[in-house]
Protein backbone atom coordinates (compact mmCIF):
# COMPACT_ATOMS: atom_id res chain seq x y z
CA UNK A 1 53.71 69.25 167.85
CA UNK A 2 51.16 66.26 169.17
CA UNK A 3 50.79 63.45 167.74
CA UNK A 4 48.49 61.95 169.99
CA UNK A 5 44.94 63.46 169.94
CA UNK A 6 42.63 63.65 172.57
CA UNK A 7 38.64 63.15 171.46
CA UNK A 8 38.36 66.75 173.64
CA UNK A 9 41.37 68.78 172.67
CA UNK A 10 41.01 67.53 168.41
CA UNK A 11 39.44 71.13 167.56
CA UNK A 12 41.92 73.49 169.19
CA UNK A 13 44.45 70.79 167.57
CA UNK A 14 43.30 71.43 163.59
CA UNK A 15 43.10 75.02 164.47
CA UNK A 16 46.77 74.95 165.52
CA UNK A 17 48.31 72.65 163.20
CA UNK A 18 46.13 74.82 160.43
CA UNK A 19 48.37 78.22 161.73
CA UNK A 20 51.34 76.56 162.10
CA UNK A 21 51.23 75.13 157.82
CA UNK A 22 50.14 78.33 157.06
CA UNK A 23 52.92 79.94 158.63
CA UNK A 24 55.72 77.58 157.35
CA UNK A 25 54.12 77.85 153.91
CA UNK A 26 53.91 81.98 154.21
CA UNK A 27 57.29 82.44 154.19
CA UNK A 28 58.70 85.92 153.67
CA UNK A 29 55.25 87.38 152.53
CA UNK A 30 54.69 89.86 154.60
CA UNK A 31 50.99 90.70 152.94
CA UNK A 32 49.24 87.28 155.26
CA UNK A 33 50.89 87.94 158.70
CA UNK A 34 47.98 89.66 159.81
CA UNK A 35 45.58 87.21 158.53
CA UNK A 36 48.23 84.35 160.13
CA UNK A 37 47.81 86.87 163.27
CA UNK A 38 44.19 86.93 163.64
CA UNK A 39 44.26 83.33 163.45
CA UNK A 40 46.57 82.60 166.32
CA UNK A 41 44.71 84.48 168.19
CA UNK A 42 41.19 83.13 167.59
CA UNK A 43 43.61 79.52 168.24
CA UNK A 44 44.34 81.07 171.69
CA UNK A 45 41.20 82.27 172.39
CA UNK A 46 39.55 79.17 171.34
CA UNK A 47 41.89 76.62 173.43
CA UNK A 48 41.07 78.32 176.46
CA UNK A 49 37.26 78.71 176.03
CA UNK A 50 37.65 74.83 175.41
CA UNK A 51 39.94 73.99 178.44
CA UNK A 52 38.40 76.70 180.73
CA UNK A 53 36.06 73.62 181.22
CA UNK A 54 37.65 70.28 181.19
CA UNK A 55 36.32 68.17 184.30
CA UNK A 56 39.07 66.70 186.36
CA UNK A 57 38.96 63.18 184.39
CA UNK A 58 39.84 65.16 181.38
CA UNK A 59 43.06 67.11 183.31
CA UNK A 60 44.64 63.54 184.28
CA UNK A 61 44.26 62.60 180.98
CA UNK A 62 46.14 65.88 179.41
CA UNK A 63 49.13 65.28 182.36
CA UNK A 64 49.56 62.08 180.77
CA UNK A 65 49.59 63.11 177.09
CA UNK A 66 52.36 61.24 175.64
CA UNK A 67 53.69 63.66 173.79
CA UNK A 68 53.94 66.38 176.63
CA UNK A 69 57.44 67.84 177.83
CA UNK A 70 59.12 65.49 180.13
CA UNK A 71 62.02 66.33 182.40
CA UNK A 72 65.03 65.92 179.81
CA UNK A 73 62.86 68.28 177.52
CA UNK A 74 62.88 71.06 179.99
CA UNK A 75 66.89 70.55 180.45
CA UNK A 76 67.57 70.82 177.05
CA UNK A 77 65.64 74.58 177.40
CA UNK A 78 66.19 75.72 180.68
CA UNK A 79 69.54 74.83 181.60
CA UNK A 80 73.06 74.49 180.53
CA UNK A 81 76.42 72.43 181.61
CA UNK A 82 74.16 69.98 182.37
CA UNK A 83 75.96 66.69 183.49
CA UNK A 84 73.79 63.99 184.40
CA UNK A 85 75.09 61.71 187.15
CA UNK A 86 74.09 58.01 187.19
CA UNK A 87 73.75 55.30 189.93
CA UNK A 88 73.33 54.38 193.29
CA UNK A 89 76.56 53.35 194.28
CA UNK A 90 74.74 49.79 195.64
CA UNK A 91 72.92 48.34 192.91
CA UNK A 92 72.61 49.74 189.72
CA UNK A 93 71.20 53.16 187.68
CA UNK A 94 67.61 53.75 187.06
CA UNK A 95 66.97 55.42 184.11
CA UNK A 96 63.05 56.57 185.30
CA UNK A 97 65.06 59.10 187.52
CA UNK A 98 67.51 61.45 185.95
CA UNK A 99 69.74 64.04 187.38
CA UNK A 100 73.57 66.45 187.97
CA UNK A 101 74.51 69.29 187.98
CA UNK A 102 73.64 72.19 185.68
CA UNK A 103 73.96 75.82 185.20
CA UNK A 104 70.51 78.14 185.78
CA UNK A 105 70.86 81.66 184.45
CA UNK A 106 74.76 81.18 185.01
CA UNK A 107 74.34 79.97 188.52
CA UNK A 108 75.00 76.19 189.56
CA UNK A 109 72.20 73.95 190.70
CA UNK A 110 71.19 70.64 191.08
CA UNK A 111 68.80 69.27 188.65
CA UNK A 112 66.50 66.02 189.34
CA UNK A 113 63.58 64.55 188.11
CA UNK A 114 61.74 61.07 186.54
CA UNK A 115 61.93 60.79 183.00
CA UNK A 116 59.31 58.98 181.10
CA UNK A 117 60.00 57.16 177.43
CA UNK A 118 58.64 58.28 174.07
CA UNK A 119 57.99 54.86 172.29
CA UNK A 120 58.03 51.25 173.46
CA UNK A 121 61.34 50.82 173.43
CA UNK A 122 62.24 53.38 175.51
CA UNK A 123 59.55 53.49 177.69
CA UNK A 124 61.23 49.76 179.13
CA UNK A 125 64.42 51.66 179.46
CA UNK A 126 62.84 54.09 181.60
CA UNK A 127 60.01 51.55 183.09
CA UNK A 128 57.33 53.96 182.29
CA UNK A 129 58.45 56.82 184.74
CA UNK A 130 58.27 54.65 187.64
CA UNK A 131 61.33 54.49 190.16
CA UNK A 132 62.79 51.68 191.32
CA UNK A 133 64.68 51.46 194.67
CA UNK A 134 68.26 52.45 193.30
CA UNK A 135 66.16 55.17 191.50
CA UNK A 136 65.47 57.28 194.75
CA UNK A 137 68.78 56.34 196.62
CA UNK A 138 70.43 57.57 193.31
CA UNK A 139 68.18 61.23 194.05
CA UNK A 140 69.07 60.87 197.72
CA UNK A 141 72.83 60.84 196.71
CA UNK A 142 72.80 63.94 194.51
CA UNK A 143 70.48 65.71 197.35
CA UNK A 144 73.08 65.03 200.01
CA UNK A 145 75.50 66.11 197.04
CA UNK A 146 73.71 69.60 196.22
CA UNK A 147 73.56 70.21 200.13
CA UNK A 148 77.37 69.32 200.39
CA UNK A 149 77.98 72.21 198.03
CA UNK A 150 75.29 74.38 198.90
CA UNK A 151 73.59 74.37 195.43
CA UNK A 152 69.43 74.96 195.19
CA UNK A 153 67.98 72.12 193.98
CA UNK A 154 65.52 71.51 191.55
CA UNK A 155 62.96 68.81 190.74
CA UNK A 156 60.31 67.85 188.37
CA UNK A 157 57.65 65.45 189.29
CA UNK A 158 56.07 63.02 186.42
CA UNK A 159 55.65 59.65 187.80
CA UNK A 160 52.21 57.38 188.12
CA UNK A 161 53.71 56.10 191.19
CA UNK A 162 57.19 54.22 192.64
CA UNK A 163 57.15 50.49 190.72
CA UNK A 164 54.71 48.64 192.65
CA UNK A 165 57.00 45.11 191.56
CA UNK A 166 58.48 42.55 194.00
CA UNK A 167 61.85 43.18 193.00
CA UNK A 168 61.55 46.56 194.12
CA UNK A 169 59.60 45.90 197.32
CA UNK A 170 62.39 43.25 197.98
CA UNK A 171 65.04 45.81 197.63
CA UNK A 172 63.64 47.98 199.97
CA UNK A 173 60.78 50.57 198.17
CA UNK A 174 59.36 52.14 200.73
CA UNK A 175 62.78 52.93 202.79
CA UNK A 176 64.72 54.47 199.50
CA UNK A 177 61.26 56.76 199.55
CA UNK A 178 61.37 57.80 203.18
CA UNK A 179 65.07 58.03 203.00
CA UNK A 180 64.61 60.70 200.25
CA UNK A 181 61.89 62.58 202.23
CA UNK A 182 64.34 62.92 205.23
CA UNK A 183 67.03 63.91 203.29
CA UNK A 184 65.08 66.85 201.16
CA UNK A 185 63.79 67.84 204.55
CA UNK A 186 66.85 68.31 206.65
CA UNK A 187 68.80 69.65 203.60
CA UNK A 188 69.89 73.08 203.89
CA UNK A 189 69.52 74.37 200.37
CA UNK A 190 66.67 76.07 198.54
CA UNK A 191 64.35 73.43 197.01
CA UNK A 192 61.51 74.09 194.10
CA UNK A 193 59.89 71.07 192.90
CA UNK A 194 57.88 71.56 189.83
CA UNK A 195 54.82 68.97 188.88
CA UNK A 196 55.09 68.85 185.22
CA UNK A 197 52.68 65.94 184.30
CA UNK A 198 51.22 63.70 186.82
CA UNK A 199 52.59 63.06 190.49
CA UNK A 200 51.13 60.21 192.23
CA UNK A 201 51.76 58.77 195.15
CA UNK A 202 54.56 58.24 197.41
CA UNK A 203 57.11 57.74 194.32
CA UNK A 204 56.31 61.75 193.74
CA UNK A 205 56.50 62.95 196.94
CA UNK A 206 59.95 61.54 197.35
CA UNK A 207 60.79 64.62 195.12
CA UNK A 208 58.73 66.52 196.25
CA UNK A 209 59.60 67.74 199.93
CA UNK A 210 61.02 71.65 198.97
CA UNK A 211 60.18 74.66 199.72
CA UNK A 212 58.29 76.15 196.90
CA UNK A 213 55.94 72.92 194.75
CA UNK A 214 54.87 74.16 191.44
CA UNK A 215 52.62 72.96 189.04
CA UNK A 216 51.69 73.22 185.46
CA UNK A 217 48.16 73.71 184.47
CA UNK A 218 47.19 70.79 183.62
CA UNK A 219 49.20 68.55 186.09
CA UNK A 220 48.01 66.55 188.82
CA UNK A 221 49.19 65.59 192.29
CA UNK A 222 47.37 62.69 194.28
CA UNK A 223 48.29 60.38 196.87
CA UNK A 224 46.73 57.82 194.31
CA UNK A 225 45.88 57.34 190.68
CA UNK A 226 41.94 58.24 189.99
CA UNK A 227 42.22 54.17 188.78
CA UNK A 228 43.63 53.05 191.95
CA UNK A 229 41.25 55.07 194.29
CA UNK A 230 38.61 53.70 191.64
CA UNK A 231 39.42 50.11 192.84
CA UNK A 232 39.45 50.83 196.55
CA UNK A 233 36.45 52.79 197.34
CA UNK A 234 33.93 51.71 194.27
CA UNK A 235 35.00 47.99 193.56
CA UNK A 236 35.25 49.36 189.80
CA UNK A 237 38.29 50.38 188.06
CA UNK A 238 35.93 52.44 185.22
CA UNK A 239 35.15 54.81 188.20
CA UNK A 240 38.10 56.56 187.78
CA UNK A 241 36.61 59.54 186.43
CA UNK A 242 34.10 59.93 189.08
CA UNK A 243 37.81 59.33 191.97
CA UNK A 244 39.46 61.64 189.59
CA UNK A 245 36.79 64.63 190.07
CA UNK A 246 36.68 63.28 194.16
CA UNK A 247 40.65 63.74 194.94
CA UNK A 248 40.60 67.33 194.11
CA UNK A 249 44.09 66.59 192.58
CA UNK A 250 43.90 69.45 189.72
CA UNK A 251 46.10 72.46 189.75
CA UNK A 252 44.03 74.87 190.93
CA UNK A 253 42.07 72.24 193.62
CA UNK A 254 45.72 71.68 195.09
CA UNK A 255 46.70 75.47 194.87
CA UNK A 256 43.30 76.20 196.87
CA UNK A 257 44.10 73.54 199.14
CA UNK A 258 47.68 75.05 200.05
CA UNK A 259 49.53 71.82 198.70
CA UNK A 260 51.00 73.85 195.97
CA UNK A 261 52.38 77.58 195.77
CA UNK A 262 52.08 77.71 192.27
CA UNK A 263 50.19 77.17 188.93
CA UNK A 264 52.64 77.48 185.73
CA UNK A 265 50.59 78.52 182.73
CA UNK A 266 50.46 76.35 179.80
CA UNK A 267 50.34 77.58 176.29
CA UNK A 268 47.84 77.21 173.83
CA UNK A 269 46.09 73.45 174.43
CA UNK A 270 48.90 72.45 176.26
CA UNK A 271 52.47 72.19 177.34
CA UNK A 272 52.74 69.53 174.10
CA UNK A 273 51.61 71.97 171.92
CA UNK A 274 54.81 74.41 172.18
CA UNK A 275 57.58 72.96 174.01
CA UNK A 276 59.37 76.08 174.28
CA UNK A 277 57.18 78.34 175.38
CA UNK A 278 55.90 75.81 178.23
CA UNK A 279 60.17 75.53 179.47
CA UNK A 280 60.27 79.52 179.09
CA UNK A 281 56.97 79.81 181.71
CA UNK A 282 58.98 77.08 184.07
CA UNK A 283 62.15 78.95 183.72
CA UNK A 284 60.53 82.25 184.58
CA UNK A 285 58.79 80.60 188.35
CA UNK A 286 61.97 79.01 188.78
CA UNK A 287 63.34 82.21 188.63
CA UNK A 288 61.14 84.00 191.21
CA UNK A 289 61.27 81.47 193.44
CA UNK A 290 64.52 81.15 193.52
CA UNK A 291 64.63 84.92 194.53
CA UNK A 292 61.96 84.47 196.95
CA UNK A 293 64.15 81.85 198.59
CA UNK A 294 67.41 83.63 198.11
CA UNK A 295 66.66 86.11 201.99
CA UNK A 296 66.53 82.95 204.01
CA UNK A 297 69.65 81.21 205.19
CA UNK A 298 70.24 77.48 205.89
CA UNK A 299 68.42 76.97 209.35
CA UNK A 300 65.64 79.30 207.77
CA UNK A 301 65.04 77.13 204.95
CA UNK A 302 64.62 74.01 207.16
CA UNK A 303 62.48 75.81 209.16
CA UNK A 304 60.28 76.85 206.04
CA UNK A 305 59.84 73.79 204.59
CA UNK A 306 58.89 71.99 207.88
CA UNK A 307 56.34 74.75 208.96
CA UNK A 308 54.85 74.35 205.05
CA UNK A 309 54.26 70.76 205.66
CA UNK A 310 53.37 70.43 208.91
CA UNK A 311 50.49 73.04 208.15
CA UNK A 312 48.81 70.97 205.00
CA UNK A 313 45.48 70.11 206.14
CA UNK A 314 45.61 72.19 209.03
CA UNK A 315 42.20 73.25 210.34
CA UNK A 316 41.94 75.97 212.50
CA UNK A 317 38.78 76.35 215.52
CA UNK A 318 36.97 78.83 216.38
C-alpha cells in the first residue's frame, strides 16, 4: 500500500484503503463478502474512470511515485535462484544497477535493471536510480555473460537519466552507455526490456536495446525529462507539464509511435497499489514474449532487433 498520495489519485486511494480495512477486519464472516465485493468493484471501476483521463504531466508523475514497484520488487515475485552479481571488474559496484542470474518459470535467464531507494538513506546508496560509469560496464559484463551462455535476458528500465556528475563524465559516461548499446545489439540472445517507472534518456536506453520493449501503464520513456526539455525549449523549468504533454512519452503515445511493443496493465490506481498483481501482469508478457522470441535463432534475433530500430521514425512516401 501507498504512502505517498497524489492530489489526483487521493479518491481512488480512500476507496481502496476503505476495502482493504474492511476486508482485514471481516475476517471469516462470510455474510459481508458480497458487500466487500461490490465495493472492489465500484474501487476498480472508479480508478479507471479517474485515470482514463490523466494528462501526460500527471503519468510522469505516477512513474515516479515513490512507493511504486522497483526492479528488486519484481525479483522477489517473478523469479527465483536469483543471484545478483556485483561490479565492474575496473572500478567499483554501483548499486543504481542491479543484476545475475535467475530462474523464470524454471528456465535460466539473466536478470538486469536500475534500482531506485525507498528512504534517504538508501536512495544515496543507490544515487537515486541514476548509473554511474561502472554501473553500465557492470550490465555490459553480465550481457556479454548471458550471451556467453546463451540465456534471454531481461531488463527493467527506471532511471531519470545516467548521473549527469563530473566524476562520472570523467570516468567515461557516455562510452560505458554506447558500449552497452553495442553489446545488447550484437548479442545473440532473446532480449525483453520492460519500462517499469520512468526511462529517460540515454542512461535508459543503455538497457533498453532488445527485441521486445514493454511498458507499464503508467510509465514513461523520453529522450529527456519533461523538466529538462522545459529548460531547453521554454527558458522555464515550471513548463514541464506543457514538455511533458509535447514528448508524447506516455505508454500508449510510444506504443502508437512503434517505440514500444507493449503496454502492461496496471491494477487498480497503480502498480503501488498491489505489488503482486502488477509482477503477475509483467510475468505473464514476459512470458509471451519470450515464446514469441523462442522460433528465431541467434543471427535471427540480431537481425530483429536491428530492423526494429533502424525502422523507429521511419516515414514512408508516397
Amino acid at each position: 500500500m501507498a504512502s505517498h498520495v497524489l492530489p489526483f489519485e487521493k479518491p481512488v486511494v480512500e476507496l481502496l484503503n476503505r476495502v482493504r480495512e474492511l476486508r482485514a477486519q471481516a475476517g471469516e464472516e462470510r455474510e459481508i463478502v458480497p458487500e466487500l465485493e461490490r465495493l472492489e468493484d465500484k474501487a476498480r471501476h472508479l480508478a479507471r474512470e479517474l485515470f482514463s483521463n490523466l494528462t501526460a504531466w500527471q503519468k510522469v508523475q505516477l512513474s515516479r511515485h515513490p512507493s511504486r514497484p522497483y526492479t528488486l520488487d519484481y525479483i522477489e515475485r517473478i523469479f527465483t535462484e536469483f543471484q545478483e552479481l556485483h561490479g565492474d571488474r575496473a572500478f567499483a559496484d554501483d548499486e543504481s544497477i542491479i543484476g545475475g542470474f535467475a530462474k523464470f518459470r524454471g528456465k535460466s535467464v539473466m536478470v538486469i535493471g536500475h534500482q531506485k531507494g525507498r528512504g534517504a538513506k538508501e536512495n544515496v546508496r543507490r544515487n537515486f536510480g541514476m548509473p554511474h560509469p561502472e554501473g553500465y560496464r557492470k550490465a555490459k559484463r553480465l550481457f556479454e555473460l548471458a550471451d556467453r551462455f546463451s540465456l534471454p535476458i531481461l531488463t527493467f528500465i527506471d532511471t531519470a537519466g545516467a548521473y549527469p556528475g563530473i566524476g562520472a563524465e570523467e570516468r567515461g559516461q557516455s562510452e560505458a552507455i554506447g558500449s552497452c548499446l553495442y553489446t545488447m545489439s550484437a548479442s545473440h540472445v532473446p532480449i525483453i526490456a520492460t519500462i517499469i517507472g520512468e526511462g529517460g534518456s540515454g542512461g535508459a536506453l543503455a538497457l533498453g536495446v532488445a527485441n521486445r520493449v514493454h511498458v507499464l501503464e503508467y510509465g514513461t520513456y523520453s529522450v529527456i525529462t519533461p523538466e529538462g526539455c522545459a529548460s531547453i525549449l521554454y527558458r522555464d523549468g515550471a513548463m514541464a507539464e506543457t514538455a511533458a504533454a509535447s514528448l508524447r512519452m506516455t505508454a500508449r503515445e510510444l506504443l502508437n509511435l512503434g517505440v514500444v511493443d507493449f503496454i502492461i496493465g496496471e491494477p487498480p490506481g497503480g502498480a503501488h497499489q498491489d505489488f503482486d498483481a502488477a509482477a503477475k501482469s509483467v510475468e505473464s508478457a514476459l512470458a509471451d514474449g519470450l515464446g514469441a522470441l523462442a522460433h528465431l535463432g541467434p543471427t535471427e534475433l540480431r537481425e530483429h532487433r536491428y530492423r526494429r530500430f533502424r525502422s523507429l521514425g521511419a516515414v514512408i512516401g508516397d
